[in-house]
Protein backbone atom coordinates (compact mmCIF):
# COMPACT_ATOMS: atom_id res chain seq x y z
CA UNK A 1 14.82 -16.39 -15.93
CA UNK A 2 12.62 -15.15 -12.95
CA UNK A 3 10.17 -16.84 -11.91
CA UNK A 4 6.72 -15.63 -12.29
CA UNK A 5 8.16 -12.94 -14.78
CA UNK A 6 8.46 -10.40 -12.39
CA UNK A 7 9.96 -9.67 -8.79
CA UNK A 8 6.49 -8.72 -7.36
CA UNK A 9 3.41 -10.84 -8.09
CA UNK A 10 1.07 -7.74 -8.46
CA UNK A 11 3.27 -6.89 -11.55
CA UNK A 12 3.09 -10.33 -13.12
CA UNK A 13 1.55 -10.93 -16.41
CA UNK A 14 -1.37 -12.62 -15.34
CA UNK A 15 -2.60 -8.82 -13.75
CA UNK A 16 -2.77 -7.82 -16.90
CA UNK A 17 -4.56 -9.57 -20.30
CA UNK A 18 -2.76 -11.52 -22.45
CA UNK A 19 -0.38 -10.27 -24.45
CA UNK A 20 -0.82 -6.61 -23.21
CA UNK A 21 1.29 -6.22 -20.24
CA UNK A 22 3.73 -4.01 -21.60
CA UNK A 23 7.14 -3.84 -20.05
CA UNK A 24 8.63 -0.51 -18.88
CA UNK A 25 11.60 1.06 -20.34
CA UNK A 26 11.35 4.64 -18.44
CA UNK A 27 8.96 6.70 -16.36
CA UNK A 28 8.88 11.06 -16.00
CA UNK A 29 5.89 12.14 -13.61
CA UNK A 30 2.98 10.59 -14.32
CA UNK A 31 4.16 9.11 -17.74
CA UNK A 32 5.71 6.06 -18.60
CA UNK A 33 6.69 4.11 -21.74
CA UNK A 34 7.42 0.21 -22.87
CA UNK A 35 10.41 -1.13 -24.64
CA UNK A 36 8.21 -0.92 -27.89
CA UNK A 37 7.56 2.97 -27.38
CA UNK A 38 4.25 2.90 -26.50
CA UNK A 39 3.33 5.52 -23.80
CA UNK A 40 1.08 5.46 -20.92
CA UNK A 41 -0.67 7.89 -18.66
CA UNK A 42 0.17 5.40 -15.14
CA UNK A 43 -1.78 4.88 -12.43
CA UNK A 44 -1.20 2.87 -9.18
CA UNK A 45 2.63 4.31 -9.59
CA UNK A 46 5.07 1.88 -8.44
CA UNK A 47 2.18 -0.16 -6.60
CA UNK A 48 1.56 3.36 -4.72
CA UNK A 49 5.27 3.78 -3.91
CA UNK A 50 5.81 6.90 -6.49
CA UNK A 51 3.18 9.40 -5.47
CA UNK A 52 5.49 12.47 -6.58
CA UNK A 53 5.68 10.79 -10.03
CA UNK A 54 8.46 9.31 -11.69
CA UNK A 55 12.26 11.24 -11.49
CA UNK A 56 11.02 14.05 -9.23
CA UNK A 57 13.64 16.60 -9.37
CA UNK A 58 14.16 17.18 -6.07
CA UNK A 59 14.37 13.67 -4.98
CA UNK A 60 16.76 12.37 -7.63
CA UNK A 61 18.79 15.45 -6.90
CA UNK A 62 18.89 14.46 -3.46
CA UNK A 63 19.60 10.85 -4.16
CA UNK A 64 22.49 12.18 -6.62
CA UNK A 65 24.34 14.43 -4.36
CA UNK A 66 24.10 11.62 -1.19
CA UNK A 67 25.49 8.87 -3.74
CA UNK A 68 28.45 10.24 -4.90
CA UNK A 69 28.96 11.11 -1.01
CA UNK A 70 29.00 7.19 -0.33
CA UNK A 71 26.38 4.92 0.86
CA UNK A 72 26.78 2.29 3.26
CA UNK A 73 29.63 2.57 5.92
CA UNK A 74 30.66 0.35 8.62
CA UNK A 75 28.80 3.06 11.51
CA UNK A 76 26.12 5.07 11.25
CA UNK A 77 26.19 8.12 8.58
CA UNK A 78 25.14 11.76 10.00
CA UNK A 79 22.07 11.41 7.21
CA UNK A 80 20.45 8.67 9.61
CA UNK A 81 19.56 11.20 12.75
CA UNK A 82 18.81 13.93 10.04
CA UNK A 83 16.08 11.11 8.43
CA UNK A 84 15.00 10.08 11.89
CA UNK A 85 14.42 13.60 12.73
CA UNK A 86 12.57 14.29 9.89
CA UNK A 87 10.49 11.72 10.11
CA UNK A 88 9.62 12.32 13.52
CA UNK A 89 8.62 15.95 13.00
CA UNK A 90 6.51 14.43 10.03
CA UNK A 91 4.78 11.75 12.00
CA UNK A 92 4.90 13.28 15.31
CA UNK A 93 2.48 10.43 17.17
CA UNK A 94 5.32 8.76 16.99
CA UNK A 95 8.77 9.19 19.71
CA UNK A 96 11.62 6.54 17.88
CA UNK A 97 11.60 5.26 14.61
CA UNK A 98 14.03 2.44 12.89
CA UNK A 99 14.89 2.35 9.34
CA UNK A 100 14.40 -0.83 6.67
CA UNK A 101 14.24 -1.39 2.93
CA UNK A 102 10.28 -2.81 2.72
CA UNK A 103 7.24 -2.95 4.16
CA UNK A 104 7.46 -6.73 5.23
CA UNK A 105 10.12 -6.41 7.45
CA UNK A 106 9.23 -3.56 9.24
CA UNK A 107 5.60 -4.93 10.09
CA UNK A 108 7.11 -8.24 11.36
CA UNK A 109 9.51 -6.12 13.45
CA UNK A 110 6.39 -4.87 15.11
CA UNK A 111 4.68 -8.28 15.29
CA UNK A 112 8.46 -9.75 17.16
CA UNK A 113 8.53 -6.53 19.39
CA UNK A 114 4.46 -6.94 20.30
CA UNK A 115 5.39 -10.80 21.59
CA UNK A 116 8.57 -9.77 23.11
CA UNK A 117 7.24 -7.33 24.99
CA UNK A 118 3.87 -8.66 25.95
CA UNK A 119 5.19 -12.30 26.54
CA UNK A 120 2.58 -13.77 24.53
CA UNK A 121 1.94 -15.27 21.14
CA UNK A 122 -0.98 -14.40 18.96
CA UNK A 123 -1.25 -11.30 16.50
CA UNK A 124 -4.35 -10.76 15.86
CA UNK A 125 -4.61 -9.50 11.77
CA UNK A 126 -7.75 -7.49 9.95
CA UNK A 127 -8.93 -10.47 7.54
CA UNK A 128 -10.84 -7.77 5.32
CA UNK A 129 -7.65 -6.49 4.53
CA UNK A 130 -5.13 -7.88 1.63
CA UNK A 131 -1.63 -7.65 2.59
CA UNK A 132 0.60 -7.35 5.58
CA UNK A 133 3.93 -9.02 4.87
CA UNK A 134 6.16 -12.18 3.12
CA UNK A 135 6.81 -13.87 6.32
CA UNK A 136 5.23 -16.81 7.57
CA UNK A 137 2.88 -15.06 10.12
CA UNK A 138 0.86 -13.75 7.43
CA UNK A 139 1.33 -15.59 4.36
CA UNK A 140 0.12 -18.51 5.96
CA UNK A 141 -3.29 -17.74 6.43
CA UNK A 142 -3.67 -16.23 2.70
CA UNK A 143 -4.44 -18.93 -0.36
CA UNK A 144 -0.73 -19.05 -1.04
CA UNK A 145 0.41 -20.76 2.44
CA UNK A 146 2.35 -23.34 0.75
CA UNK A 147 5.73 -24.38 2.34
CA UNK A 148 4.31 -23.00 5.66
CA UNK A 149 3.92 -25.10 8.75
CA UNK A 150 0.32 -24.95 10.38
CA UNK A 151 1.91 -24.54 14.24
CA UNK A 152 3.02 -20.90 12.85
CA UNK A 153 -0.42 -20.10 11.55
CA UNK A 154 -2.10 -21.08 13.87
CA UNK A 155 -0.46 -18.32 16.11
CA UNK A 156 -2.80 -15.98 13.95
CA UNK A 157 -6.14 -14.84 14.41
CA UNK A 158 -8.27 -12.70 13.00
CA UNK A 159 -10.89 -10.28 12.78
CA UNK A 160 -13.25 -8.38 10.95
CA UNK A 161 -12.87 -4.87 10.04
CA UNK A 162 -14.78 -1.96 11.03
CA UNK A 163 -16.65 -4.57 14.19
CA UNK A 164 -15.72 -3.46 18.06
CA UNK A 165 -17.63 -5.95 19.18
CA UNK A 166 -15.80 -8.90 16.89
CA UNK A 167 -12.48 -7.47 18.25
CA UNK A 168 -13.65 -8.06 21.68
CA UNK A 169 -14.85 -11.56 21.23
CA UNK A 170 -11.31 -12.00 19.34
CA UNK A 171 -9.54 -10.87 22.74
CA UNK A 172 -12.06 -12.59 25.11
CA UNK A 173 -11.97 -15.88 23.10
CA UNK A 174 -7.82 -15.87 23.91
CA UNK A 175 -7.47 -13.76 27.31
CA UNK A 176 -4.23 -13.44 27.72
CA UNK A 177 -2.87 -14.51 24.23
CA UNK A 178 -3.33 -11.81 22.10
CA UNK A 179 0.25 -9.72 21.59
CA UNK A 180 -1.18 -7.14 19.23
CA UNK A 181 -4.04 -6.20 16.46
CA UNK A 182 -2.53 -5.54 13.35
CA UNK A 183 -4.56 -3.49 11.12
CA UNK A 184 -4.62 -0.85 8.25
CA UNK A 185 -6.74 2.41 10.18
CA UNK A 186 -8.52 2.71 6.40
CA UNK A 187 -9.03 1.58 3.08
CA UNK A 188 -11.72 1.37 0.71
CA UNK A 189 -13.87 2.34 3.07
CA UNK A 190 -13.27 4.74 6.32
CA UNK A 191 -13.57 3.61 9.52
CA UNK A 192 -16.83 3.82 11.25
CA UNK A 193 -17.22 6.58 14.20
CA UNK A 194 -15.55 5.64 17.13
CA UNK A 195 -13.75 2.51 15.84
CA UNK A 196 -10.06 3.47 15.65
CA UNK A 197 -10.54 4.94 18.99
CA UNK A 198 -12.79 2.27 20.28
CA UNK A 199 -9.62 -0.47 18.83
CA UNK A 200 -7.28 1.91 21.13
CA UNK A 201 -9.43 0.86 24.19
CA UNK A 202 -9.86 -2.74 23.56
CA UNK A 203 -6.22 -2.30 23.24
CA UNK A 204 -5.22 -1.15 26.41
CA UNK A 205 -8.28 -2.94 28.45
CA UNK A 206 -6.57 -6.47 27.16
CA UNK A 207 -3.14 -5.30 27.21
CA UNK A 208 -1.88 -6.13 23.85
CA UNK A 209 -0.04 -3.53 21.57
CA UNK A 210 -1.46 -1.67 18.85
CA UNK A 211 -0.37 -2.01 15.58
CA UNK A 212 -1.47 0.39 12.56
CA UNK A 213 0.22 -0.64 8.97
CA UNK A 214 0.21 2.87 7.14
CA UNK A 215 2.34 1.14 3.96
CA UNK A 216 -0.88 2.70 1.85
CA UNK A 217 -2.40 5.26 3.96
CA UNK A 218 0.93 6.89 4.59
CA UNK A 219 1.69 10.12 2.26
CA UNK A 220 -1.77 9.62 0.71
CA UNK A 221 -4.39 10.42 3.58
CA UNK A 222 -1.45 13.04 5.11
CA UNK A 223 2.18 12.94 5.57
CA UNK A 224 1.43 11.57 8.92
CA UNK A 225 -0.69 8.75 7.74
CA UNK A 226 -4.23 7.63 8.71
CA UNK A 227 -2.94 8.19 12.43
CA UNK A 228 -2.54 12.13 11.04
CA UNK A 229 -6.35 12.39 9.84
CA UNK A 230 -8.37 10.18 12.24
CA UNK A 231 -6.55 11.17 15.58
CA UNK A 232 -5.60 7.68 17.03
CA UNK A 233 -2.34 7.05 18.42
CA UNK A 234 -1.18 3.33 17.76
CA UNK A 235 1.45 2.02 20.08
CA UNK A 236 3.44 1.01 16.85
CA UNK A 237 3.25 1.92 12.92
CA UNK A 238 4.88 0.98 9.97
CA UNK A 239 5.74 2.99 6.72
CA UNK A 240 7.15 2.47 3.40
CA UNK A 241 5.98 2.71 -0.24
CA UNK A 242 5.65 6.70 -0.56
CA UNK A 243 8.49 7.46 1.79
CA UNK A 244 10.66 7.03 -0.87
CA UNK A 245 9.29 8.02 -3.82
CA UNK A 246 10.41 4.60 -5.14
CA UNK A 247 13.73 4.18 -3.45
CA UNK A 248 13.77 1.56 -1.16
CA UNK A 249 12.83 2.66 2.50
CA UNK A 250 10.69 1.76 5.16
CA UNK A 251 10.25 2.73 8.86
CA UNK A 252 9.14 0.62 11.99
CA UNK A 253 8.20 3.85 14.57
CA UNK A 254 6.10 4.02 18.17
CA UNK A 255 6.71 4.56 21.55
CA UNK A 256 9.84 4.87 22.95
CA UNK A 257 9.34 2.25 26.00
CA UNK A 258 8.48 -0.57 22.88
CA UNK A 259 10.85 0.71 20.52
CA UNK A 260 14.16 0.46 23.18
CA UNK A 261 13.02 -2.87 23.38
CA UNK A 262 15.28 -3.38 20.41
CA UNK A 263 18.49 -0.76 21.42
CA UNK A 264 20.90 -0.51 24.05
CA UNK A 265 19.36 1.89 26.94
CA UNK A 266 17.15 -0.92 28.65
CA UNK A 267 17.82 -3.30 31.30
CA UNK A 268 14.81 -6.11 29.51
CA UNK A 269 15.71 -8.61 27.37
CA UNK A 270 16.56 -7.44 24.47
CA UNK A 271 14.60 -7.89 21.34
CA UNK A 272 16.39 -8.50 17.35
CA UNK A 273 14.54 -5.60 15.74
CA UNK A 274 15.51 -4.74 12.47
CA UNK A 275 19.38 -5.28 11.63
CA UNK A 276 19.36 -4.90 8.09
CA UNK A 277 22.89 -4.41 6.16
CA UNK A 278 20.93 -1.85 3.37
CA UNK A 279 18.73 -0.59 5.97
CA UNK A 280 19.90 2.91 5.85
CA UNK A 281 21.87 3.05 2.55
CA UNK A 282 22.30 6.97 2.43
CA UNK A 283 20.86 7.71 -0.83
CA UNK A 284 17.60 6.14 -0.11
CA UNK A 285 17.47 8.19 3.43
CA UNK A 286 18.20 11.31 1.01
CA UNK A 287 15.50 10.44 -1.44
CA UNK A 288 13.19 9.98 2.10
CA UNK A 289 13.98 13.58 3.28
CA UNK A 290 13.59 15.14 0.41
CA UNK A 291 10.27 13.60 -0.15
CA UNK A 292 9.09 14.44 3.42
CA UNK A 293 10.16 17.85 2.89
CA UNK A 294 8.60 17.97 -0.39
CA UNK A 295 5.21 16.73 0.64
CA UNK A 296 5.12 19.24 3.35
CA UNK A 297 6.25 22.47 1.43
CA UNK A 298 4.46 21.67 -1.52
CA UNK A 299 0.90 20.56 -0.58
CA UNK A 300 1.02 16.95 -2.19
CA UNK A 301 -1.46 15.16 -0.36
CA UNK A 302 -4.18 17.85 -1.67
CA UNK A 303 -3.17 17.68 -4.88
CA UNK A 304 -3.61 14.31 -5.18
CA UNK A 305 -7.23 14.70 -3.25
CA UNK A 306 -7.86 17.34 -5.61
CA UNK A 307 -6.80 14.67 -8.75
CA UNK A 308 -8.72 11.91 -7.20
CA UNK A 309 -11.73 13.79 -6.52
CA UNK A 310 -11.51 15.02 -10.50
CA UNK A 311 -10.81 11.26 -12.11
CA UNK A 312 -13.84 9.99 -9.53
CA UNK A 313 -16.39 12.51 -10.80
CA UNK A 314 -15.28 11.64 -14.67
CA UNK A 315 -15.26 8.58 -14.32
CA UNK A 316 -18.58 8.44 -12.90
CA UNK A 317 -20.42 10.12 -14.94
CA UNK A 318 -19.20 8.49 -18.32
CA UNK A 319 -19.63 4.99 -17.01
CA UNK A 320 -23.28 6.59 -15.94
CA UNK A 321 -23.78 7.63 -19.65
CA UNK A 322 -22.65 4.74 -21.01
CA UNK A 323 -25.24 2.63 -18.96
CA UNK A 324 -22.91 0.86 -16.85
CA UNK A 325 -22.81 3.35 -13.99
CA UNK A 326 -23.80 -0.20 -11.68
CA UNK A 327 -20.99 -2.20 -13.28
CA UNK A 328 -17.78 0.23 -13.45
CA UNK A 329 -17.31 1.46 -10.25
CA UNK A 330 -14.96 3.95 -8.56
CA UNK A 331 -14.32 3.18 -4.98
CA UNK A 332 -12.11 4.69 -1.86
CA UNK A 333 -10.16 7.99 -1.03
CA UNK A 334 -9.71 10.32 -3.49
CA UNK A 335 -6.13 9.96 -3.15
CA UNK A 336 -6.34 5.78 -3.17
CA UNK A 337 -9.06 5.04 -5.88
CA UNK A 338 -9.81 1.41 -6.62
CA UNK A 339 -12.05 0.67 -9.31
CA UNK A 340 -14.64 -3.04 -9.44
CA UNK A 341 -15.98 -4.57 -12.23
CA UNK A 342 -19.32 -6.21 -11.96
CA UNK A 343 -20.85 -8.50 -14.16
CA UNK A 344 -24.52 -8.24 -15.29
CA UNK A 345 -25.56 -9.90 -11.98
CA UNK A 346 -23.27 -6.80 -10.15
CA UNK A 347 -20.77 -9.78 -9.26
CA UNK A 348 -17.26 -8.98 -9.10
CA UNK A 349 -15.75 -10.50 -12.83
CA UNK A 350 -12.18 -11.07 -13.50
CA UNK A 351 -13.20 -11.33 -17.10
CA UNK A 352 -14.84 -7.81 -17.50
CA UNK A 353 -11.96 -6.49 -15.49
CA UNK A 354 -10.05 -8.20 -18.32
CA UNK A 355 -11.93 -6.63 -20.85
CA UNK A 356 -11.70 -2.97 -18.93
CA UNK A 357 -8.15 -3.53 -18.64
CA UNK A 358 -7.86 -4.02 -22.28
CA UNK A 359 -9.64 -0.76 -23.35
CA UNK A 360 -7.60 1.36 -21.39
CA UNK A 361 -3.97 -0.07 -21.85
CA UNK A 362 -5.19 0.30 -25.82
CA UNK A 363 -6.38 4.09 -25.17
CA UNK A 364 -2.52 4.62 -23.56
CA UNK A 365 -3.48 3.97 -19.97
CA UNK A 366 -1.91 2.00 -17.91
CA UNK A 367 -2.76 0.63 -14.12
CA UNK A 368 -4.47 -2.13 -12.21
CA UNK A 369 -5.92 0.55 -9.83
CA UNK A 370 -7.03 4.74 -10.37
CA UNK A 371 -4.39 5.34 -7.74
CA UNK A 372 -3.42 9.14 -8.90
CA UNK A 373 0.62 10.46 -8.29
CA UNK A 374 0.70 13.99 -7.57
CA UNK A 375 3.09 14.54 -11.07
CA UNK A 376 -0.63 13.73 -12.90
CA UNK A 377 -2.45 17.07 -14.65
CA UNK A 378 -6.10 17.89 -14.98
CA UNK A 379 -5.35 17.25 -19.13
CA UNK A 380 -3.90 13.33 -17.55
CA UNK A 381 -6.98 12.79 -16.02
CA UNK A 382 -9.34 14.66 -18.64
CA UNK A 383 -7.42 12.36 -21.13
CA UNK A 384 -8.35 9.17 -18.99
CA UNK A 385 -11.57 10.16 -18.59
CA UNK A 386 -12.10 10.00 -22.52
CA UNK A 387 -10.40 6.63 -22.67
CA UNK A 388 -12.78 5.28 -19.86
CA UNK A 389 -15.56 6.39 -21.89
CA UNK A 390 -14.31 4.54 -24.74
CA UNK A 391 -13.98 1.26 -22.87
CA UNK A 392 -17.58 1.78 -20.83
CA UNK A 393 -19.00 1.51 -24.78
CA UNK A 394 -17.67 -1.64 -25.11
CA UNK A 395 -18.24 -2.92 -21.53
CA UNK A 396 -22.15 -2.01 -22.53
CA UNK A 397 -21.96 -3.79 -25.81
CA UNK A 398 -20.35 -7.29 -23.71
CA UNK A 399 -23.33 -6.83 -21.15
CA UNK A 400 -25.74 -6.66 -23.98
CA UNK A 401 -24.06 -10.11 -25.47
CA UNK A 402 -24.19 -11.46 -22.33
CA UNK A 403 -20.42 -11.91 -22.84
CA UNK A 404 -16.99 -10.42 -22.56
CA UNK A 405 -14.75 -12.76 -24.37
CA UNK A 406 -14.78 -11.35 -27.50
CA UNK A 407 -13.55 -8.31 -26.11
CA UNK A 408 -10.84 -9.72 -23.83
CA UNK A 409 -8.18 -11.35 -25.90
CA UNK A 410 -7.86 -14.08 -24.06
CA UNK A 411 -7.65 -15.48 -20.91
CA UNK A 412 -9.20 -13.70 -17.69
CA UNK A 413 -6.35 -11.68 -15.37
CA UNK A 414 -6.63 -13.33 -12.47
CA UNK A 415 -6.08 -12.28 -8.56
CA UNK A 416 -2.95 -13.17 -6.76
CA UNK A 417 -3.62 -15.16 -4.14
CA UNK A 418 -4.35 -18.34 -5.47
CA UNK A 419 -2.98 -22.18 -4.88
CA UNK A 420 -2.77 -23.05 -8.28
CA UNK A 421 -1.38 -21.63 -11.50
């Protein structure tokens, strides 16, 4: 009835191996379970969107209380200053901030106010980066840029992360053009010295707006984002996934002479921001707050550092003793671990990810990704640790063969961008 099996193509079936992609029934904290009562120790919660962990009391007591309260009226609700002010005291680099239901929307917002206000066309993306939104602008230069016409990509460049000197031949190449650099501040990797602040330069010395997505990066690196830890100020950032602990809210926030852009106190031309009829639903502004609040009282972010830094240093040193130390790796923040799969030529493999995948879904875990939620405990993780170990045995014994099909169950998961089925 849906196509693709699932409303999200990172949770479709082919992300998983065949006939092992369980489907969800209910979550608590760092647990879920499948419609066949299997349970899972979860990582990559919600895509990264439930770093508390599943049901967090205070948040569904929050969302509870606003609910039965009401939650979408014909003007404004009180609860939308209280979330903007909360926000703003969370990510204070920011001076306005403007409310949505996902991350695509908000970052497109950003693109539409960077053109408005600059007068020109181009955004100017980071190409060693994955995802920035659904719409056209961006979708159109992925492998999935069906249905799109080439005059709207072509109104995207792009650039190379973590290279001051590409940016500037970007900018040079199209004086003039460029409305804005759109860019996550970290992922896998961190940035090199100098480079956020050296992109804040280019920046202003070509006039174009910048743009930092913090969809990941926010609630994980600090409650203030990447902006937070590496001390750049972007003209405009956008936030989601965490801020609502899996209720759906996202912010567009920046400067106040950009953001009015969109509102009523300026005498330019006005811009159509965000006008969004669920924008700020007043549960999911509840659930925000409370999770704002939460991270901030409770020391979330270095839990989840401390978690990360834990499930890194098992995981290393099983895949280590099971001779594949060069083959299962553990990459990123402690907070935002990624894991690769190499082959016995250390090439990326979708099948030995297949097989890896396999060994831990049958051990009870359950994630494309070692992203940790802060509702994880050190017996969660010591408990992963043992399954990895488990599958690192066989992912010896299919390098040793030569081969990981027999250990795969079918066929390879495969990534999602892709033209064909």
């Amino acid at each position: 009835m849906v196509p693709g099996g699932s409303h999200t193509y990172a949770k479709g079936d082919d992300q998983y191996p065949e006939d092992m992609a369980p489907v969800i029934s209910h979550g608590r904290g760092a647990h879920v379970w499948d419609v066949d009562g299997n349970a899972y120790i979860e990582y990559g919660s919600g895509l990264r969107s439930v770093g508390l962990g599943h049901a967090h009391p205070r948040v569904v007591e929050a969302v509870r209380r606003e609910v039965g309260r009401g939650t979408n009226f014909v003007r404004p609700s009180a609860i939308e200053a209280e979330a903007a002010q909360e926000f703003l005291e969370t990510v204070p680099t920011a001076e306005m901030v403007k409310f949505a239901k996902n991350g695509s929307d908000a970052t497109t917002a950003a693109v539409r106010l960077a053109r408005a206000a600059t007068g020109r066309p181009l955004v100017a993306i980071c190409r060693d980066q994955p995802f920035f939104s659904t719409d056209d602008w961006f979708i159109g230069t992925t492998a999935m840029s069906a249905g799109i016409p080439a005059v709207t990509t072509d109104l995207t460049v792009t650039f190379p992360y973590g290279d001051l000197d590409a940016v500037a031949e970007v900018l040079e190449l199209h004086a003039g053009r460029v409305a804005c650099l759109v860019l996550e501040a970290a992922t896998a990797v961190e940035p090199p010295p100098g480079y956020l602040q050296g992109l804040r330069a280019l920046a202003d010395r070509h006039g174009c707006v910048l743009v930092l997505d913090e969809m990941i990066t926010g609630f994980r690196w600090s409650e203030a984002g990447a902006q937070g830890v590496y001390g750049v100020t972007p003209d405009l950032s956008t936030f989601g996934k965490a801020l609502g602990n899996g209720f759906a809210v996202s912010a567009l926030a920046g400067r106040r002479e950009l953001m009015e852009l969109g509102g009523l106190r300026d005498e330019r031309e006005r811009v159509f921001l965000l006008s969004t009829t669920h924008g700020a639903e007043t549960h999911a502004l509840a659930a925000a707050i409370a999770v704002m609040r939460t991270y901030r009282e409770e020391g979330v972010v270095a839990r989840m550092h401390a978690l990360g830094d834990r499930l890194a240093a098992g995981v290393r040193a099983v895949a280590a003793a099971a001779g594949v130390g060069e083959h299962v790796l553990v990459r990123g923040r402690a907070s935002n671990l990624v894991f690769a799969t190499l082959d016995a030529d250390l090439r990326p493999s979708q099948a030995y990810r297949t097989l890896f995948l396999r060994q831990l879904l049958a051990g009870g875990v359950i994630g494309p990704s070692f992203v940790v939620s802060s509702a994880l405990s050190d017996d969660d993780v010591d408990r992963t640790v043992e399954v990895v170990a488990r599958a690192c045995a066989v992912y010896r014994r299919a390098l040793d063969v030569g081969d990981p099909a027999p250990w795969s169950g079918g066929r390879p998961v495969r990534p999602v961008f892709r033209p064909f089925a």
